[in-house]
Protein backbone atom coordinates (compact mmCIF):
# COMPACT_ATOMS: atom_id res chain seq x y z
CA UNK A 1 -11.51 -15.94 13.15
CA UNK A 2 -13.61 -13.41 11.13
CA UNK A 3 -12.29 -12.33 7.73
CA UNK A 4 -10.12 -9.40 7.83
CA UNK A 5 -12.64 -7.59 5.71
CA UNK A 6 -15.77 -7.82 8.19
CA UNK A 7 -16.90 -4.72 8.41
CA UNK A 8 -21.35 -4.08 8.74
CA UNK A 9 -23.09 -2.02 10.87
CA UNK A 10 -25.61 -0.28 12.53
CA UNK A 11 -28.37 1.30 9.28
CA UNK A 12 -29.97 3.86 11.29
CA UNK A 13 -29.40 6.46 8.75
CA UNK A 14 -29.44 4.57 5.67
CA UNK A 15 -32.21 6.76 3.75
CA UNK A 16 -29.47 9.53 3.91
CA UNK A 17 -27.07 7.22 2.42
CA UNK A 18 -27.74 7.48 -1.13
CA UNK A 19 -27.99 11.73 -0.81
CA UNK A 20 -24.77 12.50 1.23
CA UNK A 21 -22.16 10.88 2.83
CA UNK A 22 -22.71 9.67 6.50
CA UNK A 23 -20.60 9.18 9.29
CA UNK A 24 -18.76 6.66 10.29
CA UNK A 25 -17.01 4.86 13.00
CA UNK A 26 -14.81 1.84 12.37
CA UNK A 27 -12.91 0.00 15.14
CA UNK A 28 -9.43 0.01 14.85
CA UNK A 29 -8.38 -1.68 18.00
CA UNK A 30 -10.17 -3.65 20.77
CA UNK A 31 -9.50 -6.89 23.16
CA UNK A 32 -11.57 -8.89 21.30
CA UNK A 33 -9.19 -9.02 17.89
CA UNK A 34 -12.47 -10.32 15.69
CA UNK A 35 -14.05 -7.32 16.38
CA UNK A 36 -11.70 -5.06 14.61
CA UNK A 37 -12.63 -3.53 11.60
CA UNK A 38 -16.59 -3.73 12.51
CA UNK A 39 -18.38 -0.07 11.62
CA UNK A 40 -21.65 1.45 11.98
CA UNK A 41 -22.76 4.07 10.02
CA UNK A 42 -23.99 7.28 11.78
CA UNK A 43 -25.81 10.64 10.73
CA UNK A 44 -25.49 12.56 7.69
CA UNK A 45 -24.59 15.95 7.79
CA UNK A 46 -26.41 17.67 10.66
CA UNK A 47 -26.90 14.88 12.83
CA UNK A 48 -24.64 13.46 15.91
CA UNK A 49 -23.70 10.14 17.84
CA UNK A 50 -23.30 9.25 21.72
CA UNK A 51 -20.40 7.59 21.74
CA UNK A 52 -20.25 5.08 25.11
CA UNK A 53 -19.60 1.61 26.91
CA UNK A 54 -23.54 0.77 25.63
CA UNK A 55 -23.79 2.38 22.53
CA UNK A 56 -23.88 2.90 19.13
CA UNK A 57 -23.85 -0.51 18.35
CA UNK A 58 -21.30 -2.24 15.50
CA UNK A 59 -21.58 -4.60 13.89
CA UNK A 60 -20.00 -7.76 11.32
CA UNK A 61 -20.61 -8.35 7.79
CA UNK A 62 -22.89 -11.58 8.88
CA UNK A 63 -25.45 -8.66 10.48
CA UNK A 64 -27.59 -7.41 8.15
CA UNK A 65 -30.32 -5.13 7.89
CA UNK A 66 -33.77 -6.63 9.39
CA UNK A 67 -32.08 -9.53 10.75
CA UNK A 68 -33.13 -9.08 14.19
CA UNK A 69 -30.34 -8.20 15.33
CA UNK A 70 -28.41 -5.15 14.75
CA UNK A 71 -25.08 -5.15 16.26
CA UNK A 72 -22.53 -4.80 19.57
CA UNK A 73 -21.45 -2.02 21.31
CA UNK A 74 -17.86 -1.64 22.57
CA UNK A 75 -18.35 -3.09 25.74
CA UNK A 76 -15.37 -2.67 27.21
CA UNK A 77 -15.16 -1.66 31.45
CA UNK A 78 -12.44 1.07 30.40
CA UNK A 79 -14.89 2.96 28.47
CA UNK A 80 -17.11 4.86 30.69
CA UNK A 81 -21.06 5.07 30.55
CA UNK A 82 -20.79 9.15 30.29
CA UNK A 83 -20.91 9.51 26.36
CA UNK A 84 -18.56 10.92 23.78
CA UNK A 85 -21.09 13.49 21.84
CA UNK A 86 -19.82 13.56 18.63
CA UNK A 87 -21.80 16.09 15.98
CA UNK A 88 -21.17 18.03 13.13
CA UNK A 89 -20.63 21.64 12.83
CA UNK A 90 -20.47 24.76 10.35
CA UNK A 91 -18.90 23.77 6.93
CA UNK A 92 -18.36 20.43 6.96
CA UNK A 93 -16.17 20.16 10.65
CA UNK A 94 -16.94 17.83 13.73
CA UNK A 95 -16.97 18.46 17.25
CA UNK A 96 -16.29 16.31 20.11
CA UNK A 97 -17.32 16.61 23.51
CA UNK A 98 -16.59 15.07 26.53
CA UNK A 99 -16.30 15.09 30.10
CA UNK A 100 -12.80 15.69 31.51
CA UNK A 101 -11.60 13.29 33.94
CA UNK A 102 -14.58 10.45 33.41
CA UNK A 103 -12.22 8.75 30.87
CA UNK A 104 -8.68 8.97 29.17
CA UNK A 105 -9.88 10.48 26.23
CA UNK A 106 -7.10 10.59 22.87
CA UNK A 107 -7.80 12.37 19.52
CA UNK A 108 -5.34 12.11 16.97
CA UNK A 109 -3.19 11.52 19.26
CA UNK A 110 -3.25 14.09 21.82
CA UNK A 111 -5.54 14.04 25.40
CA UNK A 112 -9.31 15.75 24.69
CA UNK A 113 -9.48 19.25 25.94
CA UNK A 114 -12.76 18.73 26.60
CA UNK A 115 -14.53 19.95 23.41
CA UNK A 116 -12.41 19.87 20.46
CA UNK A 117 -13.24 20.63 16.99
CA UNK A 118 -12.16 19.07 13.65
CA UNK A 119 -12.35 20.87 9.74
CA UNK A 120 -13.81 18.84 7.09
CA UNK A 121 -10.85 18.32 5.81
CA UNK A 122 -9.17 16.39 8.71
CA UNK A 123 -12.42 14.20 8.57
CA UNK A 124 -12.20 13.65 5.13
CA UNK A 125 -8.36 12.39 6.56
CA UNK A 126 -9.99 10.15 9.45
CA UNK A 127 -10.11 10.70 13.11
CA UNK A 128 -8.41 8.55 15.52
CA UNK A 129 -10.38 8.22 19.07
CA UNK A 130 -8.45 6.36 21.60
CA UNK A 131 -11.05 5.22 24.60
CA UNK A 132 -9.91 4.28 27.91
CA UNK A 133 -6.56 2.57 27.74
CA UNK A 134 -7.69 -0.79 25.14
CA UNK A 135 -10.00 1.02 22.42
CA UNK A 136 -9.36 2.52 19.07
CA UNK A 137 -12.12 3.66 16.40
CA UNK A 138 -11.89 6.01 13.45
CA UNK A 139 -14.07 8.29 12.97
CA UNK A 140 -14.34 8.50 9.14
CA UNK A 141 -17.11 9.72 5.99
CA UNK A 142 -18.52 6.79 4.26
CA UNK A 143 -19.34 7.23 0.66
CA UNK A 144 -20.12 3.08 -0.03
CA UNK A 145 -22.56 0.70 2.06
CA UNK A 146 -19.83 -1.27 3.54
CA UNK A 147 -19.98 -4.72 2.25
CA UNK A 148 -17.58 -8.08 1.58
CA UNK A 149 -14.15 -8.56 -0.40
CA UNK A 150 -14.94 -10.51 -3.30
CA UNK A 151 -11.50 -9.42 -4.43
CA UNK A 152 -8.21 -11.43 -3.14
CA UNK A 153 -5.81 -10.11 -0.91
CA UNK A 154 -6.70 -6.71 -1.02
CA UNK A 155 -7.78 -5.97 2.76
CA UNK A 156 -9.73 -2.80 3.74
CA UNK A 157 -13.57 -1.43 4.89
CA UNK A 158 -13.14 2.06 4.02
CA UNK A 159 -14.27 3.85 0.69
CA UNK A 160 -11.12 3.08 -0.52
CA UNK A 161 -10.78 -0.39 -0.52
CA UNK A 162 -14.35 -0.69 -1.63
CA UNK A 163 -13.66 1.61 -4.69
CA UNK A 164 -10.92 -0.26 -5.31
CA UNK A 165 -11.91 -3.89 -5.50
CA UNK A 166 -14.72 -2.85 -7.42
CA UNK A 167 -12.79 -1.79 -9.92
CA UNK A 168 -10.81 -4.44 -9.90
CA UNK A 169 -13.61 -7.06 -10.22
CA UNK A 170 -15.47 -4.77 -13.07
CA UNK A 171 -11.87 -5.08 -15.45
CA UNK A 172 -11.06 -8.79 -14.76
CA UNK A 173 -12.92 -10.10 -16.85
CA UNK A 174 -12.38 -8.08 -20.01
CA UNK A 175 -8.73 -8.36 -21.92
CA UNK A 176 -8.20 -4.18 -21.48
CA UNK A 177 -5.25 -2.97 -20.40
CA UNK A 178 -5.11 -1.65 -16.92
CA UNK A 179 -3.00 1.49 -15.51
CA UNK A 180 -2.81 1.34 -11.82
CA UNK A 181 -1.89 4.66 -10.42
CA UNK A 182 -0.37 4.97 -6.43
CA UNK A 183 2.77 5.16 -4.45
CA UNK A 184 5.28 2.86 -4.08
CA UNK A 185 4.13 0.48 -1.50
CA UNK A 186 0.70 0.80 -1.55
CA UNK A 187 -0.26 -2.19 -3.21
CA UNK A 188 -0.29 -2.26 -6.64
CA UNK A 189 1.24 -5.62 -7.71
CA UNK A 190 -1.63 -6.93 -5.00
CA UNK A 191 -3.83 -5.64 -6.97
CA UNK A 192 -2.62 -6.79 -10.28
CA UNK A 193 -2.27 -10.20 -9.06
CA UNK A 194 -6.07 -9.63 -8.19
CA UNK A 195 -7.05 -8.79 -11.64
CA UNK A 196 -4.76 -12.24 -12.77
CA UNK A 197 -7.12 -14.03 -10.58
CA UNK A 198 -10.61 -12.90 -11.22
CA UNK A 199 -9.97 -12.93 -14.89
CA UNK A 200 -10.22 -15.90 -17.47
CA UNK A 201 -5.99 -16.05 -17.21
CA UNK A 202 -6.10 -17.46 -14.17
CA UNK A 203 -4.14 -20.88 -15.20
CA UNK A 204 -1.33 -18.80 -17.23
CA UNK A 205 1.30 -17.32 -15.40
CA UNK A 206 1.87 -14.08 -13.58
CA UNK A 207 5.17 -12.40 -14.94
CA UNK A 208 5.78 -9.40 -13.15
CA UNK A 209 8.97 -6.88 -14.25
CA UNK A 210 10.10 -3.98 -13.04
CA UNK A 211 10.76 -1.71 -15.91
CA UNK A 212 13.09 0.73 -14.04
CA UNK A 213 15.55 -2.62 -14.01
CA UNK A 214 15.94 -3.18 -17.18
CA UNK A 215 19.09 -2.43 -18.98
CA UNK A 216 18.54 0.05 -22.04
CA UNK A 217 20.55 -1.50 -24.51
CA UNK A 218 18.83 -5.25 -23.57
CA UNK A 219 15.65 -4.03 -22.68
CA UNK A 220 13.94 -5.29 -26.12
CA UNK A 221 15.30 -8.62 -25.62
CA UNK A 222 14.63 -8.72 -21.91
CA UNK A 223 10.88 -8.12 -23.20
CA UNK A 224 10.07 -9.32 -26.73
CA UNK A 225 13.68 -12.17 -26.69
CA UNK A 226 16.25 -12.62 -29.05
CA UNK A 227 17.66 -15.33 -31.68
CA UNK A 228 20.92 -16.79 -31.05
CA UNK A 229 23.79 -14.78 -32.02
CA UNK A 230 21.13 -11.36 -32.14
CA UNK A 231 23.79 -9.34 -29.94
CA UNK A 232 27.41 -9.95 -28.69
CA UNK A 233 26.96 -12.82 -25.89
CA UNK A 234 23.52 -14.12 -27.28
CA UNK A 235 25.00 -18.19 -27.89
CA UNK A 236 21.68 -19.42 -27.30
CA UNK A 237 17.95 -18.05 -28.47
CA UNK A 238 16.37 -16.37 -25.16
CA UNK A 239 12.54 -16.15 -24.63
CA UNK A 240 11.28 -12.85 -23.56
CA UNK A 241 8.75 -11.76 -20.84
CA UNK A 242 5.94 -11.41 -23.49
CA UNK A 243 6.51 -15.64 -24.45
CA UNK A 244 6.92 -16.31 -20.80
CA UNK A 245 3.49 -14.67 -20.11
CA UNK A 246 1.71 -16.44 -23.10
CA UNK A 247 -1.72 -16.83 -21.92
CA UNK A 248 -1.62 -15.22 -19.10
CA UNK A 249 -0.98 -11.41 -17.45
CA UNK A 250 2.44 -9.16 -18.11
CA UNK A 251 2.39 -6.89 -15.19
CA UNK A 252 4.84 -4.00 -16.25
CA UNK A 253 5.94 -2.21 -12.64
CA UNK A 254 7.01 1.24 -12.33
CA UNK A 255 6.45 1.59 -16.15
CA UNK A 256 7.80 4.97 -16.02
CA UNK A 257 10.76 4.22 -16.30
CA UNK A 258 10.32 2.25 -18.96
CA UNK A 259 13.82 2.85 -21.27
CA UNK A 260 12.57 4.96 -24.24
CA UNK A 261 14.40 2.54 -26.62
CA UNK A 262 11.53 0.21 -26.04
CA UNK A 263 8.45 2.19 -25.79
CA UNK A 264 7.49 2.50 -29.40
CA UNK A 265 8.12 -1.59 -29.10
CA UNK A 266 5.49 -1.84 -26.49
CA UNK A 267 2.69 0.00 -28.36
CA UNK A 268 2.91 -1.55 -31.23
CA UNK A 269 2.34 -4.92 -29.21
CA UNK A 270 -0.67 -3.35 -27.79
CA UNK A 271 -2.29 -1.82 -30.77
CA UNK A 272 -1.94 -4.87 -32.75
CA UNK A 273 -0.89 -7.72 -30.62
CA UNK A 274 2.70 -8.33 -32.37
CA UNK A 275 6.40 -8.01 -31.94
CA UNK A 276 9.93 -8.83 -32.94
CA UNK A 277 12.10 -10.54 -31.09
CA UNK A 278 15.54 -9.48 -31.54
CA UNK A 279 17.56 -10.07 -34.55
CA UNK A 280 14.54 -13.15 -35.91
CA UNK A 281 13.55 -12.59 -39.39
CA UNK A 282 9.58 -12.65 -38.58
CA UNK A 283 7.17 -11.20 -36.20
CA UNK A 284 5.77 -12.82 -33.53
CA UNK A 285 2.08 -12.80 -31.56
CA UNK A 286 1.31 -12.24 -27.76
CA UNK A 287 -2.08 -12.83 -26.19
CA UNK A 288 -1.10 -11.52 -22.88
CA UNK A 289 -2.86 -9.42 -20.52
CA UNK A 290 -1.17 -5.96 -19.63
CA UNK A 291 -1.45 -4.94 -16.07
CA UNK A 292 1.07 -1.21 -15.77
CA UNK A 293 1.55 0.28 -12.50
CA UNK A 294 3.30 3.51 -11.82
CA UNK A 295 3.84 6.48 -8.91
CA UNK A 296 4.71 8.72 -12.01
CA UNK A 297 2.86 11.42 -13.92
CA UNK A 298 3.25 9.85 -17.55
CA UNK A 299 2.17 13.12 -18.57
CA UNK A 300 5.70 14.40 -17.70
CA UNK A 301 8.83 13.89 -18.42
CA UNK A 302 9.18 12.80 -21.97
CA UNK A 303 6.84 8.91 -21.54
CA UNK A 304 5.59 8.57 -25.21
CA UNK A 305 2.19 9.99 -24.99
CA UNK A 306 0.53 7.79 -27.41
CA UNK A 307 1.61 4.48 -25.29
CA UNK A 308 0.47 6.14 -22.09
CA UNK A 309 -3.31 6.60 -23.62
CA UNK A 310 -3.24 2.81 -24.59
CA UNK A 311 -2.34 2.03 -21.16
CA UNK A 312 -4.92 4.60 -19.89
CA UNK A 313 -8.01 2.45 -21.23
CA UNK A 314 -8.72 1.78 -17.64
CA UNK A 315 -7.45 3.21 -14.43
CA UNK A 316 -7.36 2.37 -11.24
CA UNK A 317 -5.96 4.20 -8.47
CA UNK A 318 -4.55 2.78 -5.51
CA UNK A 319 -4.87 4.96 -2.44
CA UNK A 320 -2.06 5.72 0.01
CA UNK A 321 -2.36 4.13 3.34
CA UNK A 322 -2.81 7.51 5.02
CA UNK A 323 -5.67 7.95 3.16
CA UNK A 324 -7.55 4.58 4.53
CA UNK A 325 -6.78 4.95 8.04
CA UNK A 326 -9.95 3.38 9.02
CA UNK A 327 -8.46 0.27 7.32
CA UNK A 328 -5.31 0.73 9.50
CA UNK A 329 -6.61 -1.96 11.51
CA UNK A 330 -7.47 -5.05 10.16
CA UNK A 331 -4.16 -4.38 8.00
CA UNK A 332 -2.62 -4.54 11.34
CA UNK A 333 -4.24 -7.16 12.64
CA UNK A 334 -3.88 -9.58 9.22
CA UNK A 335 -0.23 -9.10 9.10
CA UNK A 336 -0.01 -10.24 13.25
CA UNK A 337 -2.33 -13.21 12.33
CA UNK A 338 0.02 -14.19 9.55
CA UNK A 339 3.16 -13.93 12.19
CA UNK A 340 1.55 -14.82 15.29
CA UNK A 341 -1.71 -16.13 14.75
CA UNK A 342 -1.95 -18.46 18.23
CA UNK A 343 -0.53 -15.21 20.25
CA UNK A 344 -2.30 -12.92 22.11
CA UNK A 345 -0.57 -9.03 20.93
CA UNK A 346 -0.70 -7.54 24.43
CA UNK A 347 0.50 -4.37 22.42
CA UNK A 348 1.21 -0.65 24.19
CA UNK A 349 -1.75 1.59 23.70
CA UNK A 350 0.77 4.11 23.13
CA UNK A 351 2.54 1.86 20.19
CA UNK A 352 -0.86 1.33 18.89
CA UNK A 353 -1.61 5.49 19.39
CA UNK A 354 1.25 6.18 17.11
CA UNK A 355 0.15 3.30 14.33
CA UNK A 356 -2.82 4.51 13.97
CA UNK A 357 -2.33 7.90 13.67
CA UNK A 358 1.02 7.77 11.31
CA UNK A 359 1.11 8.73 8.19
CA UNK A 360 2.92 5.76 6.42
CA UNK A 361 4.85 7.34 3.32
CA UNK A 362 5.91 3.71 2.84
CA UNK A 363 2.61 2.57 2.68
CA UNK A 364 1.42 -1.02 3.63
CA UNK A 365 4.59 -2.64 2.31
CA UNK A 366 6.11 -0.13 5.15
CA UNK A 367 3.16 -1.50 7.55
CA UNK A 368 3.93 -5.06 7.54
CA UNK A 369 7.51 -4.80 8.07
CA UNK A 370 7.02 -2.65 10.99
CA UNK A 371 4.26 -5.52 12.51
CA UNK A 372 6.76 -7.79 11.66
CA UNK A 373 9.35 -6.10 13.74
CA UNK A 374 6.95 -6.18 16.80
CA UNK A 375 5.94 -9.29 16.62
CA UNK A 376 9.50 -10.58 16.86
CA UNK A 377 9.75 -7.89 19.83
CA UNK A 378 6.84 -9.30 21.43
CA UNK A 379 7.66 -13.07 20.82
CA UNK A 380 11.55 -12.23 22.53
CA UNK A 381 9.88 -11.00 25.35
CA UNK A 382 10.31 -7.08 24.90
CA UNK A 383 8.27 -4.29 24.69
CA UNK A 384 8.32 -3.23 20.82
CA UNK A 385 9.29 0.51 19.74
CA UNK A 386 7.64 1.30 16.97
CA UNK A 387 10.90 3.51 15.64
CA UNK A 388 12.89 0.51 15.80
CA UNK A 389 10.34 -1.54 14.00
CA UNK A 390 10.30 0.69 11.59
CA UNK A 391 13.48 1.68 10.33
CA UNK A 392 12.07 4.90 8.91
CA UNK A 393 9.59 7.45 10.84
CA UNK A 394 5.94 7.23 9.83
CA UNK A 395 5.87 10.65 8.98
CA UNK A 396 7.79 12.18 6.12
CA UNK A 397 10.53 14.45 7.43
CA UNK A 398 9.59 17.62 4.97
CA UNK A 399 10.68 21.18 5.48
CA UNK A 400 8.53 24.33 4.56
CA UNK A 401 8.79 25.47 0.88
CA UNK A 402 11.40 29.00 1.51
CA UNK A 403 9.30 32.22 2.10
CA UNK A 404 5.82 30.13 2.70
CA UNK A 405 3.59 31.35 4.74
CA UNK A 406 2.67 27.92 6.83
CA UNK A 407 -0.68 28.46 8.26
CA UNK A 408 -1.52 25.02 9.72
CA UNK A 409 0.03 21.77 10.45
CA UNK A 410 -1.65 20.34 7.49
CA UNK A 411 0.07 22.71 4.79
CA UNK A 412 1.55 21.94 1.62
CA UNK A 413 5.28 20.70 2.67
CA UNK A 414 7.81 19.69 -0.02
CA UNK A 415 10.88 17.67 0.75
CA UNK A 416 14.37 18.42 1.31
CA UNK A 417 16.69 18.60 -2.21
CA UNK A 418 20.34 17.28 -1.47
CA UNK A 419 23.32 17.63 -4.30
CA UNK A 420 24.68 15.06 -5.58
CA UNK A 421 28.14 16.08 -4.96
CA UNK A 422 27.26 16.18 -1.22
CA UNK A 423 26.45 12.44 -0.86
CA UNK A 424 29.28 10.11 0.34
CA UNK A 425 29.33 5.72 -0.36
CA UNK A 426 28.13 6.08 3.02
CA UNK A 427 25.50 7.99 3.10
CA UNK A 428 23.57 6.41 0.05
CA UNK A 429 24.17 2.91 2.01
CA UNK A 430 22.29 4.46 5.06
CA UNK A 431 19.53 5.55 2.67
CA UNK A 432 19.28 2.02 0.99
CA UNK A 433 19.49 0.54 4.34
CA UNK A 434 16.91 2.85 6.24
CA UNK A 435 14.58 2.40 3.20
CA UNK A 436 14.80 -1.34 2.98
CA UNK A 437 16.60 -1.18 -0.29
CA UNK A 438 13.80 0.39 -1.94
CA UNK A 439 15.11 2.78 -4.46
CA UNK A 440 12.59 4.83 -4.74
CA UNK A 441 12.07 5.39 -1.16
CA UNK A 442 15.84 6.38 -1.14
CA UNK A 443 15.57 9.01 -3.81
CA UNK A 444 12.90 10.29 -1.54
CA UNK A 445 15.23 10.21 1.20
CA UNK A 446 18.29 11.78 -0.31
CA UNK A 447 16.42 14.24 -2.15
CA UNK A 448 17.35 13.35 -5.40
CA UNK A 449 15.24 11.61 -8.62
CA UNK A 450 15.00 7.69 -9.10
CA UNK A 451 17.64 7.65 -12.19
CA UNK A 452 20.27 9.72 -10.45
CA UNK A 453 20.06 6.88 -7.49
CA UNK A 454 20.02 4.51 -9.91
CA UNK A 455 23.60 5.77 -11.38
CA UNK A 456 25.24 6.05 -8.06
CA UNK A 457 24.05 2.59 -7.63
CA UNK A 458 26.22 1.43 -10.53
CA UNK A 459 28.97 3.48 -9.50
CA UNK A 460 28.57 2.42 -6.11
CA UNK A 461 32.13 0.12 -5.08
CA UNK A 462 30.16 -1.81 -2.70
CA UNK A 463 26.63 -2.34 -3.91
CA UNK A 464 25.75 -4.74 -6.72
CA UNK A 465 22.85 -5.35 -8.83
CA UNK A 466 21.77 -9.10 -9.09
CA UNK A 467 22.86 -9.78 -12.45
CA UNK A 468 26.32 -9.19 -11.15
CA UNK A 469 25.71 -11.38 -8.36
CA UNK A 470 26.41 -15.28 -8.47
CA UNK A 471 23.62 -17.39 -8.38
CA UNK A 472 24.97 -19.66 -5.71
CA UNK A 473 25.66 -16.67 -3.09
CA UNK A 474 21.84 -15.37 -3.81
CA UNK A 475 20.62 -18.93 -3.26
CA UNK A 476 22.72 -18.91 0.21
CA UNK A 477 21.88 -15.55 0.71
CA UNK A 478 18.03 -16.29 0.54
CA UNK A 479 18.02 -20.14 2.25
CA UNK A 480 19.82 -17.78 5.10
CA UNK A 481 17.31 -15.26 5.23
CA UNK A 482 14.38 -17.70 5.12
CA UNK A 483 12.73 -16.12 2.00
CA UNK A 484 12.75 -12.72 3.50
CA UNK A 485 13.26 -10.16 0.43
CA UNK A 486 14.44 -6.88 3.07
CA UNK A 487 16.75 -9.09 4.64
CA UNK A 488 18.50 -10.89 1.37
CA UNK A 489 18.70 -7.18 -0.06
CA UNK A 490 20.65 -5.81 2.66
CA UNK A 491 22.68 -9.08 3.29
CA UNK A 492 23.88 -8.45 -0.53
CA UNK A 493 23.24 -4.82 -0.85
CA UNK A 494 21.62 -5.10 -3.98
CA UNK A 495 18.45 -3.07 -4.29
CA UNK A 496 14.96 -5.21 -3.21
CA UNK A 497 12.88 -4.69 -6.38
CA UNK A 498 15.54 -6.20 -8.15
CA UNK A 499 16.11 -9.17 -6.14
CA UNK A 500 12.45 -10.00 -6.37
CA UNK A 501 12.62 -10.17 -10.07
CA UNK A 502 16.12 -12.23 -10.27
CA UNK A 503 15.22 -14.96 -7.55
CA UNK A 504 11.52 -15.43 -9.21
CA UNK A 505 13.52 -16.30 -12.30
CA UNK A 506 15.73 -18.86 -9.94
CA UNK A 507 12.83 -20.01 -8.81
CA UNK A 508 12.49 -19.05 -5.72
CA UNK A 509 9.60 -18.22 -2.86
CA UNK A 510 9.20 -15.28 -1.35
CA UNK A 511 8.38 -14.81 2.24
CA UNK A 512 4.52 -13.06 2.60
């Protein structure tokens, strides 16, 4: 099996590479699974591509230029010989062309009129072609020579990705502290384990906390410990997160919402390396490597400014899944390897139609429970629906902003604001539970901010966080659930970020 990151192609254009982007067309989909994710690279702007059974020709990373040979085309009897003219038009915009009837013919998922024409924008947002009734590509700008991973576990051919692991493998090796900036699910702890791996910290530990978890009056000795007897219930000395990551990398999640009680704590650690643990009579030193991740604009909201800037000596930002669709699918096809490698994922074009062109608000953490859903579909002998894999739609149900003037489908959209006083026990269940106990993803939901769901949490009669939760029920809980995080949190109703943190301190595995 080819590595999920295999992407090289065709160079025809490569002189107008390094001047202007250039088109290109990744495979998304196709019978033969190691061919997904192969590219070529077409015209820059001006130029246009035949798009047929015989031609243009992708290819894998192991082609490269001048090695005699240059690449595959699609191949497949379903696609027709009578080409796909694909060119570029006034300001930026593509147009398609076809001939009606020859072939089934999807864009974005709706049939081809015939000639149909794209803005630059919804380029710059990739365009899903559907060929016959077995072939997906995206038709995509490329900005970077497509080339290998040389960073773990983050999977992708597209810009982003590339941008990304560069990044990634440019700040490893360096003891700076790193701000990674993206949505909640789109991969940031992946990509802070990344930077653990490729730096000199390998052989220390990982600690990763969510900061939006800790409680404010025990956040400082969550983080920095305590001496015995430092606070009421304190009858032994504790260790704190910055110990516990001694030689190794501190990955602070959601930093945000960081309690403000311990902020000014936290930059004097990173200005000078030191802290006091709770209640002990001297300071101590920490070596370790901050990785901070957020969704947030720390620029808002009342974050202590001068901590954000020390966190801000490099950033990376993680995109959104919707905008890497061309790496839509060898995500799809690495989390089916990981559930089904020996099977052969005779999946519904039209399942596949909607994948491809969803939007994702969840992200890839939204992604791979959805493949995991069909490939327990497809393993039971049923033809997966990718609603009820999902659990949430892959588009974000928004309304129009009141007296907008909504132009195109594409306009700014803001989401629907619910009061407080409105929501039942019920109804914030049914968020928790439709948003896989993702608390964030629940605020989004119900309309309301992160610390108000967090409060209704507490007050909640039938939800509990872990701390309140005895270890021997999680331990039953998880053994039950076979490491599965999604499934543990909604067997206890606790919220998922949570549990992750508690059962790594029990010791336990997670499910991946």
């Amino acid at each position: 099996m080819s590595d999920p990151d295999a992407t090289l192609t065709s160079y025809g254009m490569a002189e107008d590479f390094a001047s202007a982007p250039v088109l290109g067309i990744t495979i998304l989909w196709h019978p033969q699974r190691e061919r997904i994710g192969e590219q070529m690279l077409g015209p820059a702007a001006g130029g246009a591509i035949a798009l047929n059974r015989f031609a243009p020709l992708f290819a894998p990373l192991s082609v490269r230029p001048g090695a005699g040979h240059e690449g595959t085309p699609l191949g497949e009897r379903s696609i027709t010989r009578e080409p796909v003219h694909i060119r570029f038009v006034a300001e930026g915009g593509i147009q398609i062309d076809h001939v009606r009837g020859k072939m089934g013919l999807e864009l974005n998922g709706r049939p081809s009129n015939g000639t149909d024409r794209f803005t630059a924008g919804e380029l710059e947002r990739g365009i899903v072609i559907g060929l016959g009734s077995q072939i997906f590509v995206c038709l995509h700008l490329m900005r970077s020579l497509p080339r290998a991973a040389n960073v773990p576990g983050l999977i992708g051919v597209g810009d982003g990705a590339i941008k990304m692991r560069e990044a990634i493998a440019q700040v490893a090796g360096t003891s700076m502290p790193v701000l990674l900036l993206g949505e909640t699910g789109s991969g940031k702890e992946v990509a802070a384990q990344a930077i653990h791996a490729l730096s000199g910290r390998r052989s220390g530990r990982f600690v990763a906390i969510n900061m939006a978890t800790l409680n404010e009056s025990l956040a400082a000795a969550e983080l920095f410990g305590a001496v015995k007897g430092a606070y009421t219930g304190a009858t032994s000395a504790r260790r704190g997160w910055f110990a516990e990551a001694e030689d190794g990398t501190l990955f602070l999640d959601e930093v945000g919402d960081t309690p403000a009680s311990v902020q000014a704590m936290l930059l004097r650690v990173l200005e000078s390396g030191e802290y006091r643990p709770l209640g002990a009579g001297a300071d101590a030193r920490s070596n370790a490597r901050i990785v901070a991740a957020t969704d947030q604009d720390l620029g808002e909201g009342g974050f202590n400014q001068a901590l954000r800037r020390r966190l801000e000596a490099f950033v990376i930002r993680v995109p959104a899944l919707r905008e890497r669709r061309e790496d839509l699918g060898v995500l799809v096809r690495h989390f089916l390897e990981a559930e089904a490698p020996g099977d052969g994922w005779n999946l519904p074009f039209e399942l596949l139609s909607q994948v491809f062109n969803g939007d994702w608000p969840g992200n890839v953490r939204q992604l791979g429970h959805a493949m995991r859903r069909v490939t327990l579909d497809l393993q039971a002998g049923n033809v997966p629906v990718l609603e009820q894999a999902v659990g949430l739609p892959v588009v974000a149900e928004v309304v129009a902003p009141p007296d907008a003037a909504v132009t195109s489908s594409s306009a700014a959209l803001r989401p629907v604001r619910r009061k407080v006083s409105e929501l039942s026990d019920d109804d914030l269940v049914e968020a928790m539970e439709k948003s896989h106990w993702q608390i964030l993803a629940a605020s989004r939901m119900l309309g309301i901010s992160r610390p108000t769901v967090y409060k209704l949490l507490e007050a909640h009669p039938r939800i509990r966080f872990p701390a309140n939760i005895s270890e021997e029920e999680i331990r039953a809980a998880w053994e039950a659930c076979e490491g599965d995080l999604q499934r543990c949190a909604s067997r206890l109703m606790t919220p998922a970020e949570a549990l992750r943190r508690h059962v790594g301190l029990l010791g336990l595995s997670e499910r991946v």
